[in-house]
PDB file of N, CA and C in Angstrom:
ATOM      1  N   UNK A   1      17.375   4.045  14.832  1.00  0.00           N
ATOM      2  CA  UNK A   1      17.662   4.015  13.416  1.00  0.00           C
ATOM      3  C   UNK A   1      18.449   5.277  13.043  1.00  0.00           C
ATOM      4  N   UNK A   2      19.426   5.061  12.476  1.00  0.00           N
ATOM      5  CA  UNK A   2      20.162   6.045  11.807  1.00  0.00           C
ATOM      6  C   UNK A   2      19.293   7.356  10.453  1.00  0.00           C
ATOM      7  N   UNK A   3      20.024   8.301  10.597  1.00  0.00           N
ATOM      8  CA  UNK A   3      18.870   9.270  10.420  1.00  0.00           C
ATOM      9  C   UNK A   3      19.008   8.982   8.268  1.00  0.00           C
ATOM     10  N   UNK A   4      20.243   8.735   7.820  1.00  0.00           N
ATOM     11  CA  UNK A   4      20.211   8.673   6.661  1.00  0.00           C
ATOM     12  C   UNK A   4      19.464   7.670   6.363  1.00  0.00           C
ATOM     13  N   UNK A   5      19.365   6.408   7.230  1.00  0.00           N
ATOM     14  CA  UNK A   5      18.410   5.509   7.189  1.00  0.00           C
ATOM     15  C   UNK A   5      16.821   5.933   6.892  1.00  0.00           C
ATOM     16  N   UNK A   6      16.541   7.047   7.905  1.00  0.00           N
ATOM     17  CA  UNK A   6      15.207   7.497   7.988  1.00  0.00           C
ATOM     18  C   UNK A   6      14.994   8.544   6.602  1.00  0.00           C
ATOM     19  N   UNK A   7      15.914   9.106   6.326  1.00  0.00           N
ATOM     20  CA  UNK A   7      16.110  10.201   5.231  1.00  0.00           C
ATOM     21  C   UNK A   7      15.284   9.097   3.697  1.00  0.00           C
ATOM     22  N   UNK A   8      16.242   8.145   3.747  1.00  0.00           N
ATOM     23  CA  UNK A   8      16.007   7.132   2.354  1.00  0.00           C
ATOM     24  C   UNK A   8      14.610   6.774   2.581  1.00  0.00           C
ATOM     25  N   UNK A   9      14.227   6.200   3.828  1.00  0.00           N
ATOM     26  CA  UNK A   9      12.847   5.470   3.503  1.00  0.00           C
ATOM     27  C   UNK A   9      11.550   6.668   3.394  1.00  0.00           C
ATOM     28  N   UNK A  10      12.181   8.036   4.130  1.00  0.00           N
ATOM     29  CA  UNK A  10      11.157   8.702   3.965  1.00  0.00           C
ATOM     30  C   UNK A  10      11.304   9.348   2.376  1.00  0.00           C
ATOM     31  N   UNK A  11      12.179   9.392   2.037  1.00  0.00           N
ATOM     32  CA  UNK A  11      12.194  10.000   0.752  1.00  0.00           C
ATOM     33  C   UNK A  11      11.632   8.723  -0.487  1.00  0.00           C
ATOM     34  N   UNK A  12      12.089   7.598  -0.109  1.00  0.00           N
ATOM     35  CA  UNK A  12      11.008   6.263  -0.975  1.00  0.00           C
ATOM     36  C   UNK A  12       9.799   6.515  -0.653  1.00  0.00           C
ATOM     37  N   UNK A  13       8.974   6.454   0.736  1.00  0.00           N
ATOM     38  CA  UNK A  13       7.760   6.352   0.760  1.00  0.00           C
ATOM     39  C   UNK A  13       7.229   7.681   0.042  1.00  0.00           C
ATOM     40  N   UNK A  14       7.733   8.754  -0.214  1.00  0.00           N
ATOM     41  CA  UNK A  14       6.889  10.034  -0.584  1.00  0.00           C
ATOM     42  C   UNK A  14       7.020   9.733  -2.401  1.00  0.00           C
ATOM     43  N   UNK A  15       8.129   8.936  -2.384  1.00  0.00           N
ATOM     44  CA  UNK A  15       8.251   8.826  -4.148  1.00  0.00           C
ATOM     45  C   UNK A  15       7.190   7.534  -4.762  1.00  0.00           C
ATOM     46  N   UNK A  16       7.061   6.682  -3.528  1.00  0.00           N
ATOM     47  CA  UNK A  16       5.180   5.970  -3.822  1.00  0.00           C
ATOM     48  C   UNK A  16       4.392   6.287  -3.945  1.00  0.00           C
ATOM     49  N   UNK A  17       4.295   7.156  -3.343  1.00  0.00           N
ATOM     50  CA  UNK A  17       2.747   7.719  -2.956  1.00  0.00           C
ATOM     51  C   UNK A  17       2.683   8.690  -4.099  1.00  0.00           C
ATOM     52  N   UNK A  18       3.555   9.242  -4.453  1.00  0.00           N
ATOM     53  CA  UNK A  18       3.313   9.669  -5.727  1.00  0.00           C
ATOM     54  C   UNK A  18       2.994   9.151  -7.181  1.00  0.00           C
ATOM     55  N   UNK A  19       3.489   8.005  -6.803  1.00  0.00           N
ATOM     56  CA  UNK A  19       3.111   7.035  -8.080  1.00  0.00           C
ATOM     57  C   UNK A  19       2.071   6.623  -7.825  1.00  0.00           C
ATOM     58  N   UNK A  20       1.374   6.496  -6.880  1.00  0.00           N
ATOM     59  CA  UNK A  20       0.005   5.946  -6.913  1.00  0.00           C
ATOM     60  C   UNK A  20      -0.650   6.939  -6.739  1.00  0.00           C
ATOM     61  N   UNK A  21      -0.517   7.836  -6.554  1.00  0.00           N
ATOM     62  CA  UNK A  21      -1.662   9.199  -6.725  1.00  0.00           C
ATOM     63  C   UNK A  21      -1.519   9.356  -8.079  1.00  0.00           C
ATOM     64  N   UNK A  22      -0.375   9.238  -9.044  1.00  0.00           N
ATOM     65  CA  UNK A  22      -0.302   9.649 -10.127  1.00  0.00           C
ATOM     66  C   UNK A  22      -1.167   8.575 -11.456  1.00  0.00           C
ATOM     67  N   UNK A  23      -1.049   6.913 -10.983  1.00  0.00           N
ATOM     68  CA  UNK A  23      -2.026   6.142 -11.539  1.00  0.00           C
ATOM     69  C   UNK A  23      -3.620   6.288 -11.062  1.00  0.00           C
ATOM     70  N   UNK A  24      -3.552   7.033  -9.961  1.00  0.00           N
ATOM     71  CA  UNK A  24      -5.141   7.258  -9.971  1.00  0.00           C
ATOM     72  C   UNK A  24      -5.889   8.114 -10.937  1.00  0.00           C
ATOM     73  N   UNK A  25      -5.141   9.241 -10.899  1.00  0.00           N
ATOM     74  CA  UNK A  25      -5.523  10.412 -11.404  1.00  0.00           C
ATOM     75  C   UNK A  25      -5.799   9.580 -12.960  1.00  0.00           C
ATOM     76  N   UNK A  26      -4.703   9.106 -13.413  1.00  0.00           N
ATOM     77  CA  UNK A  26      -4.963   8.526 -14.485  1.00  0.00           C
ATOM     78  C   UNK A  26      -5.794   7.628 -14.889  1.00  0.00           C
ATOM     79  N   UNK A  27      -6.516   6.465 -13.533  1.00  0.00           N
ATOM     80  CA  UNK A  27      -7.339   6.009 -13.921  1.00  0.00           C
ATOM     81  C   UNK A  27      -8.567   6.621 -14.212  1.00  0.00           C
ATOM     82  N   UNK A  28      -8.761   7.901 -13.202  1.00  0.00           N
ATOM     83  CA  UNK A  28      -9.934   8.710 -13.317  1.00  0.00           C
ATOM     84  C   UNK A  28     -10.019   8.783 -14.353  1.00  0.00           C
ATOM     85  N   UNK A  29      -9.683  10.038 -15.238  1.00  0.00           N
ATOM     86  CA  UNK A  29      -9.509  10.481 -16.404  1.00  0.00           C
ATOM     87  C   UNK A  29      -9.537   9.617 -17.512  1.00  0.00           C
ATOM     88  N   UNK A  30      -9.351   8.348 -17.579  1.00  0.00           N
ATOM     89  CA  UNK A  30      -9.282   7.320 -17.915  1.00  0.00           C
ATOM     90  C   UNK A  30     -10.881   6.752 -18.343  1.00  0.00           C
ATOM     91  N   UNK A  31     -11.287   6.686 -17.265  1.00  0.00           N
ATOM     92  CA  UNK A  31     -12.873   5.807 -16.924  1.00  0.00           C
ATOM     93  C   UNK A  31     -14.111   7.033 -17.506  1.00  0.00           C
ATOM     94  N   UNK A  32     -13.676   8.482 -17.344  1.00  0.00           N
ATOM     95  CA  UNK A  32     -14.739   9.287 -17.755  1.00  0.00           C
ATOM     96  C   UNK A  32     -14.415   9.333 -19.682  1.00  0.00           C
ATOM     97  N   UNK A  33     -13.190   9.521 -19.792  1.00  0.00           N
ATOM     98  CA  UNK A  33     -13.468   9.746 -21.723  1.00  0.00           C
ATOM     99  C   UNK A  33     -13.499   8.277 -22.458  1.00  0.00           C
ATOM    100  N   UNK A  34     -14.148   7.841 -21.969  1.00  0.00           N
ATOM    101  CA  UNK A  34     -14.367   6.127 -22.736  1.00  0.00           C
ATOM    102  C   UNK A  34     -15.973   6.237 -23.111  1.00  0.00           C
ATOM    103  N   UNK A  35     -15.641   5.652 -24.723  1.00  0.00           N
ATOM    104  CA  UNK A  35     -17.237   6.011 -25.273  1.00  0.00           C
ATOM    105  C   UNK A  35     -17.826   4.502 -24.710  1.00  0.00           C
ATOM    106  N   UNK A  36     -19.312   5.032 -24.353  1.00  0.00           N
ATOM    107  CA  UNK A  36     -19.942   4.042 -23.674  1.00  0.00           C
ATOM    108  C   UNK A  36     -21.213   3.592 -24.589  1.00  0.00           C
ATOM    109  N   UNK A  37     -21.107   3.803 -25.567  1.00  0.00           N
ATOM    110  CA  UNK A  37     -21.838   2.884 -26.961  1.00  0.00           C
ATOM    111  C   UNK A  37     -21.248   1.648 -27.322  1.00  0.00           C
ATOM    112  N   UNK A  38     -21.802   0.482 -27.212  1.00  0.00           N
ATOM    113  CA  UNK A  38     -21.213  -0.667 -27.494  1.00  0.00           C
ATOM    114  C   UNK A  38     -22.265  -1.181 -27.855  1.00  0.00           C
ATOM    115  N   UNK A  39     -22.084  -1.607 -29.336  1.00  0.00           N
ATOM    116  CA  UNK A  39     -23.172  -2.684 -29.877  1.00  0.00           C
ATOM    117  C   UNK A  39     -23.262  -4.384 -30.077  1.00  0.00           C
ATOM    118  N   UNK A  40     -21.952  -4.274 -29.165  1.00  0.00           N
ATOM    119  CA  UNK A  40     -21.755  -5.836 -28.643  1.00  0.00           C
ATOM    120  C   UNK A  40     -21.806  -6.322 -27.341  1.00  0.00           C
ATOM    121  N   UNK A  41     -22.649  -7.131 -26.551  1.00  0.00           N
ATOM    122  CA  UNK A  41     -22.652  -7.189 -25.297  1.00  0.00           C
ATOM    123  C   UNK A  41     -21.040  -7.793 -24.622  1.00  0.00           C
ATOM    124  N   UNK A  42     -20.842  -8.458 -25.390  1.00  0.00           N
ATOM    125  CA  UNK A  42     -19.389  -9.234 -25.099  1.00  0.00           C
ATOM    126  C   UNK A  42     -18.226  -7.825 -24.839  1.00  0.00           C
ATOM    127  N   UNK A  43     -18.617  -6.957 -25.856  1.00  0.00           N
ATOM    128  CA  UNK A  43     -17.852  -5.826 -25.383  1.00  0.00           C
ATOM    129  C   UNK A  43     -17.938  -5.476 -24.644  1.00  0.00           C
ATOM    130  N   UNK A  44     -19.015  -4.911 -24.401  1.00  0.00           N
ATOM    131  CA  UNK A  44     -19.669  -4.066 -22.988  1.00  0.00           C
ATOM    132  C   UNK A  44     -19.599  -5.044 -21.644  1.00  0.00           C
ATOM    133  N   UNK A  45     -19.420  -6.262 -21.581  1.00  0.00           N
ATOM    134  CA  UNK A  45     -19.114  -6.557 -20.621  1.00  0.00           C
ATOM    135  C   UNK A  45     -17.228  -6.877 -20.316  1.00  0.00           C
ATOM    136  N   UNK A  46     -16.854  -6.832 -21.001  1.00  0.00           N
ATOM    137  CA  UNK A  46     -15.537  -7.339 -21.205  1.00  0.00           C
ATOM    138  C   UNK A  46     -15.175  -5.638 -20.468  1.00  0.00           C
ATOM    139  N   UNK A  47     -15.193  -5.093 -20.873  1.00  0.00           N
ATOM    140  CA  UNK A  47     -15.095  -2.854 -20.316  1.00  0.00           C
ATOM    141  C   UNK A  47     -15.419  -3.437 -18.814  1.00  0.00           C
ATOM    142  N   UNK A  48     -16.552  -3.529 -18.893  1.00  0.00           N
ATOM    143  CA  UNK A  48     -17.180  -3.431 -17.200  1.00  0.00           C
ATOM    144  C   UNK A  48     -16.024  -4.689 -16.551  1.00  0.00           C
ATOM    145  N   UNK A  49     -15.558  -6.025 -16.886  1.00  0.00           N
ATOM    146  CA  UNK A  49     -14.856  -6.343 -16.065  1.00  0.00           C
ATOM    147  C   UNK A  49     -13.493  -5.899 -16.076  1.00  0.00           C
ATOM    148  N   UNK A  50     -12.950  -4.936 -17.000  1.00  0.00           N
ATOM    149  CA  UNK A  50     -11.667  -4.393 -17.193  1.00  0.00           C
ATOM    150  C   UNK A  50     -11.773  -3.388 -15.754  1.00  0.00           C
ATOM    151  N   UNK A  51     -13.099  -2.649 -15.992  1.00  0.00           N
ATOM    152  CA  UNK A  51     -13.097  -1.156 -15.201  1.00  0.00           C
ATOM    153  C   UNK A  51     -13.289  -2.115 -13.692  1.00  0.00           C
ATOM    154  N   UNK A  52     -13.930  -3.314 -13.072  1.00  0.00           N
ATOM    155  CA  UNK A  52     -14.216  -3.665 -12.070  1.00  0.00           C
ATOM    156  C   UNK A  52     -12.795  -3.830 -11.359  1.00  0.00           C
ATOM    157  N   UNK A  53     -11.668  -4.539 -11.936  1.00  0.00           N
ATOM    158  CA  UNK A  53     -10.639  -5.304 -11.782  1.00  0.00           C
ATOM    159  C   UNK A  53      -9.661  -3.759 -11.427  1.00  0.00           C
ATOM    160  N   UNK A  54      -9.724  -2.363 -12.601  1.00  0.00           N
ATOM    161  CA  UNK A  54      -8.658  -1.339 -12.240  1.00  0.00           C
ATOM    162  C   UNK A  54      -9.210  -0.687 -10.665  1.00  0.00           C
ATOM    163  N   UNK A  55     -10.668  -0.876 -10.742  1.00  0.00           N
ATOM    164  CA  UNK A  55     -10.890  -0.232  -9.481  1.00  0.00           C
ATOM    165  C   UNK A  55     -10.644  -1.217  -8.027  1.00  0.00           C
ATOM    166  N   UNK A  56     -10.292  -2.746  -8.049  1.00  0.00           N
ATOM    167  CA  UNK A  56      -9.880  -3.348  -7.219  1.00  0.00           C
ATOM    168  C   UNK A  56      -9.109  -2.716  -7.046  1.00  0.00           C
ATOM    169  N   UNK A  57      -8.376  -2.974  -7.505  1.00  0.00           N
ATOM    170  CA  UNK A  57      -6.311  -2.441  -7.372  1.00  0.00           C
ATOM    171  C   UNK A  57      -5.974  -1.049  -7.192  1.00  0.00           C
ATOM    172  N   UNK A  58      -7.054   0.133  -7.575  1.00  0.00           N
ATOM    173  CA  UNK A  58      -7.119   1.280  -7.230  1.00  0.00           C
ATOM    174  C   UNK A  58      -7.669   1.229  -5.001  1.00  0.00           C
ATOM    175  N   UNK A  59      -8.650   0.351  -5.247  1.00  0.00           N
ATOM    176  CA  UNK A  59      -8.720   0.489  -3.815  1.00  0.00           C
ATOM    177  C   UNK A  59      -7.904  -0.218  -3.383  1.00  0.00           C
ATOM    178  N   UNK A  60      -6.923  -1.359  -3.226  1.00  0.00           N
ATOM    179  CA  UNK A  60      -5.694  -1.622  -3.000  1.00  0.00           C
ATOM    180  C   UNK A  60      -4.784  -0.569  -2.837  1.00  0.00           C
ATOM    181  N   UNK A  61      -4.783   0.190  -3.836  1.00  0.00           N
ATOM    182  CA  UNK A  61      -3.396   1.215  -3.610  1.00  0.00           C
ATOM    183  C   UNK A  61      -3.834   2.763  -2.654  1.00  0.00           C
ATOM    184  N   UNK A  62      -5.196   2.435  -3.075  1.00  0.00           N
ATOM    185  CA  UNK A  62      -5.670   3.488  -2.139  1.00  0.00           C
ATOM    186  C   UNK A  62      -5.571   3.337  -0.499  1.00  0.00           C
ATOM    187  N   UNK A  63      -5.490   1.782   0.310  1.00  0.00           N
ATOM    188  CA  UNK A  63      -5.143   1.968   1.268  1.00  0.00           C
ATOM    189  C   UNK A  63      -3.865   1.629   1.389  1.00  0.00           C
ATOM    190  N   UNK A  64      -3.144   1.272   0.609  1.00  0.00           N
ATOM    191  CA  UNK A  64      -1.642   1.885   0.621  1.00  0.00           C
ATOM    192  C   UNK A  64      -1.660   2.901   0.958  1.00  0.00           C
ATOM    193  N   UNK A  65      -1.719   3.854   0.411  1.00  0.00           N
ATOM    194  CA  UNK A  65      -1.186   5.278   0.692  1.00  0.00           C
ATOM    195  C   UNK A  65      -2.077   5.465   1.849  1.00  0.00           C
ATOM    196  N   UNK A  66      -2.930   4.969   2.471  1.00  0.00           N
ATOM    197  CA  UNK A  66      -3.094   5.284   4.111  1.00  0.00           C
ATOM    198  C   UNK A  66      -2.002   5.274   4.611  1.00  0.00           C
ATOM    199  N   UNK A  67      -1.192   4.040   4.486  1.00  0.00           N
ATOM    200  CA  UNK A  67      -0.405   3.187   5.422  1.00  0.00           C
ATOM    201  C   UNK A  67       0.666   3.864   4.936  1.00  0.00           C
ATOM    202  N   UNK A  68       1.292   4.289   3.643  1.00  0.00           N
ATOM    203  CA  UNK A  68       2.109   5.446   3.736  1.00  0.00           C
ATOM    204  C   UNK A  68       2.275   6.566   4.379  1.00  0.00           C
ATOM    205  N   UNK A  69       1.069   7.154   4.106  1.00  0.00           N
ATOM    206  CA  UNK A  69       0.432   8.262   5.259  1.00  0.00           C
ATOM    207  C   UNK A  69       1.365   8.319   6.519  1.00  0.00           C
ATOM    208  N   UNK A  70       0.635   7.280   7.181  1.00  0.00           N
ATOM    209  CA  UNK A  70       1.056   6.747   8.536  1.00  0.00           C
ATOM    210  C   UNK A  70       2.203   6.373   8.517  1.00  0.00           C
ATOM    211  N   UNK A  71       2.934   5.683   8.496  1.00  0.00           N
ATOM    212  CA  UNK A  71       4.445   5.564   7.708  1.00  0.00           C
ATOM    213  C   UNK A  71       5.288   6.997   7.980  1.00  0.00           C
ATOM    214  N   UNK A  72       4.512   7.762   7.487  1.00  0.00           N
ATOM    215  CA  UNK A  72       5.336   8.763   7.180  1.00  0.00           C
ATOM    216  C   UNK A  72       5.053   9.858   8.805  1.00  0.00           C
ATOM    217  N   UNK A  73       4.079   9.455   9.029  1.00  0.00           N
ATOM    218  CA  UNK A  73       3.724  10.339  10.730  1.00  0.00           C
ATOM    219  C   UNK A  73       5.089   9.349  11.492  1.00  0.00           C
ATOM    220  N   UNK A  74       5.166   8.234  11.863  1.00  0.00           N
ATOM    221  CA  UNK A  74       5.790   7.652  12.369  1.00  0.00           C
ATOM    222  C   UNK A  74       7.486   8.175  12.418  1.00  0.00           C
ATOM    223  N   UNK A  75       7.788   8.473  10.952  1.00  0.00           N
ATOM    224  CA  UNK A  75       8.953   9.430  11.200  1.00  0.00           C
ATOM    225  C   UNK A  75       9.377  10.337  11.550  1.00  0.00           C
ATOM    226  N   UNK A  76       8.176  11.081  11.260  1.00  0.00           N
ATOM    227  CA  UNK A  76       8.036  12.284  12.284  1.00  0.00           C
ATOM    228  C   UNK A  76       8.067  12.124  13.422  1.00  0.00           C
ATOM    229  N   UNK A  77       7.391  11.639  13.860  1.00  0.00           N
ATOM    230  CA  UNK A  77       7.437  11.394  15.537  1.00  0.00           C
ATOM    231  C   UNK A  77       8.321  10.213  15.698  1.00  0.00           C
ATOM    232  N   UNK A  78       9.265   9.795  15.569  1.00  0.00           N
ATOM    233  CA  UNK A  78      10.386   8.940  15.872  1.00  0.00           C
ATOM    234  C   UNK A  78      10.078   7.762  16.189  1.00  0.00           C
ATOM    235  N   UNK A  79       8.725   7.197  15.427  1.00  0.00           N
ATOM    236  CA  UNK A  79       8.563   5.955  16.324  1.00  0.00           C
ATOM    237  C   UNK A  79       8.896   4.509  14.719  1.00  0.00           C
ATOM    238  N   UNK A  80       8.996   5.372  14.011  1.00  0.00           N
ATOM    239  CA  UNK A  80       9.212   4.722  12.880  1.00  0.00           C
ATOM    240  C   UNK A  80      10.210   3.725  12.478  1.00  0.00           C
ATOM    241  N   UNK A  81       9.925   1.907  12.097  1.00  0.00           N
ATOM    242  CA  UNK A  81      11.124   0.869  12.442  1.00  0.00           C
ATOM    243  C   UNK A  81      11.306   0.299  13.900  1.00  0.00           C
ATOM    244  N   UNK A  82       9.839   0.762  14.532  1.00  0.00           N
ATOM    245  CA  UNK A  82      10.021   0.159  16.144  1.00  0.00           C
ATOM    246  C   UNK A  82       8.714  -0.729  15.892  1.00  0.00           C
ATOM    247  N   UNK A  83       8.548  -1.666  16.551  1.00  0.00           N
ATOM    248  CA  UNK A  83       7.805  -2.901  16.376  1.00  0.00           C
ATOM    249  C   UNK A  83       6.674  -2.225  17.618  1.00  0.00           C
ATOM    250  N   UNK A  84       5.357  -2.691  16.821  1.00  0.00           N
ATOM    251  CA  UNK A  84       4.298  -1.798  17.481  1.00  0.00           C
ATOM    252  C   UNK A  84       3.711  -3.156  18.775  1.00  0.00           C
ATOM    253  N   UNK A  85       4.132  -4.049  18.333  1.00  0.00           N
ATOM    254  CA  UNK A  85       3.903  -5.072  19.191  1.00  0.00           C
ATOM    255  C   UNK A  85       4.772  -5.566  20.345  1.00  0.00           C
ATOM    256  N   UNK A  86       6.449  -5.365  20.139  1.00  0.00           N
ATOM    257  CA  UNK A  86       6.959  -5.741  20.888  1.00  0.00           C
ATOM    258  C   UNK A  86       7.803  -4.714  21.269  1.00  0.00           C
ATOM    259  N   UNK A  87       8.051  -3.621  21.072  1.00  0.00           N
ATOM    260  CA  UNK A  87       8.628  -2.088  21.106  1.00  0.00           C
ATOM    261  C   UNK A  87      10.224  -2.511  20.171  1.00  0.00           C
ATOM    262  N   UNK A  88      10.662  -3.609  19.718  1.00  0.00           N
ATOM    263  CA  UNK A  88      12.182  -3.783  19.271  1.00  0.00           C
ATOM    264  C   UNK A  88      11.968  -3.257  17.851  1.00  0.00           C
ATOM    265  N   UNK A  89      13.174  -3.214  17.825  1.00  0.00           N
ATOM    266  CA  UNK A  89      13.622  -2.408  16.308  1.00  0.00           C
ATOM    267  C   UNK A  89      13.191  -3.574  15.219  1.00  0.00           C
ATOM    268  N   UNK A  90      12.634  -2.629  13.971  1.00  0.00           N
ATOM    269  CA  UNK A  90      12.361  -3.856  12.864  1.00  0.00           C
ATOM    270  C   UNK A  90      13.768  -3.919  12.005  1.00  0.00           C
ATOM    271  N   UNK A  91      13.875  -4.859  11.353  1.00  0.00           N
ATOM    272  CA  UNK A  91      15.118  -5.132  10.510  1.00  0.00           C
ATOM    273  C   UNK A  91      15.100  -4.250   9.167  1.00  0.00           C
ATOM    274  N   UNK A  92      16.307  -3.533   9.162  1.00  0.00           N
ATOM    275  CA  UNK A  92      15.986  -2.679   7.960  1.00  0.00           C
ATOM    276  C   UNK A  92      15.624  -3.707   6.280  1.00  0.00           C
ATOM    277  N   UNK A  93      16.454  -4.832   6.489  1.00  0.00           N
ATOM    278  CA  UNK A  93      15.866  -5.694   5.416  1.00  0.00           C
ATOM    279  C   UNK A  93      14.503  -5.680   5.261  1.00  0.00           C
ATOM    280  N   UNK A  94      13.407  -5.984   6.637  1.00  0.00           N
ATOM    281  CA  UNK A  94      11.588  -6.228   6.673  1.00  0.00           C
ATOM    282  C   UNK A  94      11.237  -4.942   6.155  1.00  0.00           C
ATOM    283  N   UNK A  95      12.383  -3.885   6.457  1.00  0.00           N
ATOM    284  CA  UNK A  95      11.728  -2.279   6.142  1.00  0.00           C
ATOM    285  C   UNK A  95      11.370  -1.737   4.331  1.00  0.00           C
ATOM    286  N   UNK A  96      13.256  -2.501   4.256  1.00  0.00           N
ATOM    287  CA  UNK A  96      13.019  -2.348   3.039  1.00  0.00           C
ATOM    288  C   UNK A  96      12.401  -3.043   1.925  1.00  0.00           C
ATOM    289  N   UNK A  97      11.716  -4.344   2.501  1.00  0.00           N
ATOM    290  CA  UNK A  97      10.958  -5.124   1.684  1.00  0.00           C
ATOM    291  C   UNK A  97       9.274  -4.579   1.940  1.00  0.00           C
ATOM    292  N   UNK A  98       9.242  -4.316   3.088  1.00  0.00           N
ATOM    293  CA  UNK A  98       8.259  -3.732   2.986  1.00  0.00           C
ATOM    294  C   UNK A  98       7.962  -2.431   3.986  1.00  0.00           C
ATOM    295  N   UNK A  99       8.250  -0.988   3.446  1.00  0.00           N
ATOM    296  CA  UNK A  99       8.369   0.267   4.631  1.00  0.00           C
ATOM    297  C   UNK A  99       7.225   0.327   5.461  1.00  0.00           C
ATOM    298  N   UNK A 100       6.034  -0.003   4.928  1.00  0.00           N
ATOM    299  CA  UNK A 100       5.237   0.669   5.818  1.00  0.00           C
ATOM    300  C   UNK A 100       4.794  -0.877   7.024  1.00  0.00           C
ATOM    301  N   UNK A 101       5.492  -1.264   7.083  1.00  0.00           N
ATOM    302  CA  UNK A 101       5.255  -2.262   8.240  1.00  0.00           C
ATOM    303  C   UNK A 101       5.371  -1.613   9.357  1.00  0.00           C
ATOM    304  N   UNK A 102       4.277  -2.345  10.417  1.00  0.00           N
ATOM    305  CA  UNK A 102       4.611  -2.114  11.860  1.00  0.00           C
ATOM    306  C   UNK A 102       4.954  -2.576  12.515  1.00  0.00           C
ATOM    307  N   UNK A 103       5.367  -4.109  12.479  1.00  0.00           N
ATOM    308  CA  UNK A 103       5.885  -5.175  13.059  1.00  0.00           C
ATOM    309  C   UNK A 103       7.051  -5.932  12.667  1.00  0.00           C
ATOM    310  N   UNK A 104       8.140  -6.137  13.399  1.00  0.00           N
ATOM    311  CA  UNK A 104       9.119  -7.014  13.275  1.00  0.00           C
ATOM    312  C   UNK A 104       8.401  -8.608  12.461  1.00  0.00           C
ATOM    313  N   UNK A 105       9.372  -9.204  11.862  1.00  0.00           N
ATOM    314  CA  UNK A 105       9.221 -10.017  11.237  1.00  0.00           C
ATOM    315  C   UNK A 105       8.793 -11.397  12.193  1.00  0.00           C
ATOM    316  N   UNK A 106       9.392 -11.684  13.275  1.00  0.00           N
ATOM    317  CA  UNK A 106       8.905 -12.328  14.518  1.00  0.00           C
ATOM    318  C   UNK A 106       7.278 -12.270  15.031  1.00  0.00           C
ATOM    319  N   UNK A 107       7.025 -10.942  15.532  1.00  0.00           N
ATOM    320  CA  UNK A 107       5.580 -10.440  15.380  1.00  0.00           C
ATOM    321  C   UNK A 107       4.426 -11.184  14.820  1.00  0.00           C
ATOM    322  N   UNK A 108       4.969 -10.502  13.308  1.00  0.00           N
ATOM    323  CA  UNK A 108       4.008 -10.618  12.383  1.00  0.00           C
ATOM    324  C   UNK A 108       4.072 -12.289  11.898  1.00  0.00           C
ATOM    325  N   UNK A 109       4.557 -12.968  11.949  1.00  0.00           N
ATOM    326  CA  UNK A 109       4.823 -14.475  11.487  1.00  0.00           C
ATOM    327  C   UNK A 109       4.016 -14.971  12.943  1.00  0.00           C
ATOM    328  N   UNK A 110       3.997 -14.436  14.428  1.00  0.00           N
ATOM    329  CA  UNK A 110       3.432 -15.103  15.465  1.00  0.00           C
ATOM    330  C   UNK A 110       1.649 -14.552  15.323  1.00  0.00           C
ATOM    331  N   UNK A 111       1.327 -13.771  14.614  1.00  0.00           N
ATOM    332  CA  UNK A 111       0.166 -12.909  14.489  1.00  0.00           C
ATOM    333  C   UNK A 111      -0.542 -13.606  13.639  1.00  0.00           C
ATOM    334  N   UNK A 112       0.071 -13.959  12.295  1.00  0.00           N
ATOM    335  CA  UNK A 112      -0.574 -14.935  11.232  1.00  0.00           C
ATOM    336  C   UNK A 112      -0.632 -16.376  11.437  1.00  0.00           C
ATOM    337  N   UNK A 113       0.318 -16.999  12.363  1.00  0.00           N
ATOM    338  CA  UNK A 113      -0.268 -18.258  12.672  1.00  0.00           C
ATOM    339  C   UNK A 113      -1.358 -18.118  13.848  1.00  0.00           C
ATOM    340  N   UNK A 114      -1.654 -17.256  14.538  1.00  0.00           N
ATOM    341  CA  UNK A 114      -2.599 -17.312  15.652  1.00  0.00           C
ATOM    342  C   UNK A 114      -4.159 -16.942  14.354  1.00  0.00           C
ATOM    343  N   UNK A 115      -3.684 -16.208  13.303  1.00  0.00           N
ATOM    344  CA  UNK A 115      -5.116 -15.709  12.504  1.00  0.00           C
ATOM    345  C   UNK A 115      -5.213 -17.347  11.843  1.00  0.00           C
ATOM    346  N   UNK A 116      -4.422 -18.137  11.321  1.00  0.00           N
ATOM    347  CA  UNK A 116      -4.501 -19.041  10.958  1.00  0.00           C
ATOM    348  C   UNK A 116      -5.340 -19.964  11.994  1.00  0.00           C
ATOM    349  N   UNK A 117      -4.642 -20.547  12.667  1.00  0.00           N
ATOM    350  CA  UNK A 117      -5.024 -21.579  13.866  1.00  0.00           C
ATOM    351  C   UNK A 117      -6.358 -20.570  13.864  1.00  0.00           C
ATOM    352  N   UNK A 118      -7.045 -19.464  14.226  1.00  0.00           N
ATOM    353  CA  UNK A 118      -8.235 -18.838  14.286  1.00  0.00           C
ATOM    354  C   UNK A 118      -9.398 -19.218  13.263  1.00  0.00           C
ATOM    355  N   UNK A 119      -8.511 -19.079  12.168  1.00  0.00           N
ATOM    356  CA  UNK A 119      -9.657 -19.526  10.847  1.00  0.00           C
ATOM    357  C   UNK A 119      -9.984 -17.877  10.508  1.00  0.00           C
ATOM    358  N   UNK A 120      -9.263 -16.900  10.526  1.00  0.00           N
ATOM    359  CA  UNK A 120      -9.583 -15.431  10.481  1.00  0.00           C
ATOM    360  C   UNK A 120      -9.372 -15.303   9.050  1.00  0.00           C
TER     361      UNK A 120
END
């Protein structure tokens, strides 16, 4: 992979991970100054499934930024855009639809019909 290649995706993945560190922080801060007096149960539960649903998607993005993480070791050590399954280069299109992949698009399409046919 060409290094301006590697330059862009590493400079996207660090500009994610900032956005999702930056909606966390905010959800934190968020979830502690909320008055927790409610004299309607419909309220008080309607909060609790608001707060259940941000903290899905917080742990969603939270292992994102693992896989950014890692993502981002991978460039460092030059292994980054190489298919962890078959050693070939991934398509910068699969990259840029999705960077932190580890697998060529081939791979991963032969991986999900075997989890399929599995029942996984």
């Amino acid at each position: 992979m060409k290094k301006k290649d590697l330059d862009f995706f590493k400079k996207h993945l660090h500009q994610r991970m900032q956005e999702l560190l930056s909606q966390a922080d905010d959800t934190v801060s968020g979830m502690t100054t909320t008055n927790e007096n409610f004299p309607d149960p419909t309220d008080r539960a309607s909060l609790e499934a608001d707060r259940n649903f941000m903290l899905r998607i917080r742990d969603r993005e939270s292992k994102l930024i693992k896989k950014i993480k890692q993502a981002l070791e991978r460039i460092e050590n030059g292994t980054y855009g190489i298919c962890e399954s078959c050693g070939e280069e991934i398509s910068i299109k699969r990259l840029k639809a999705r960077p932190v992949t580890t697998q060529c698009i081939e791979c991963k399409a032969k991986e999900e019909s075997l989890e399929k046919a599995l029942g996984i």
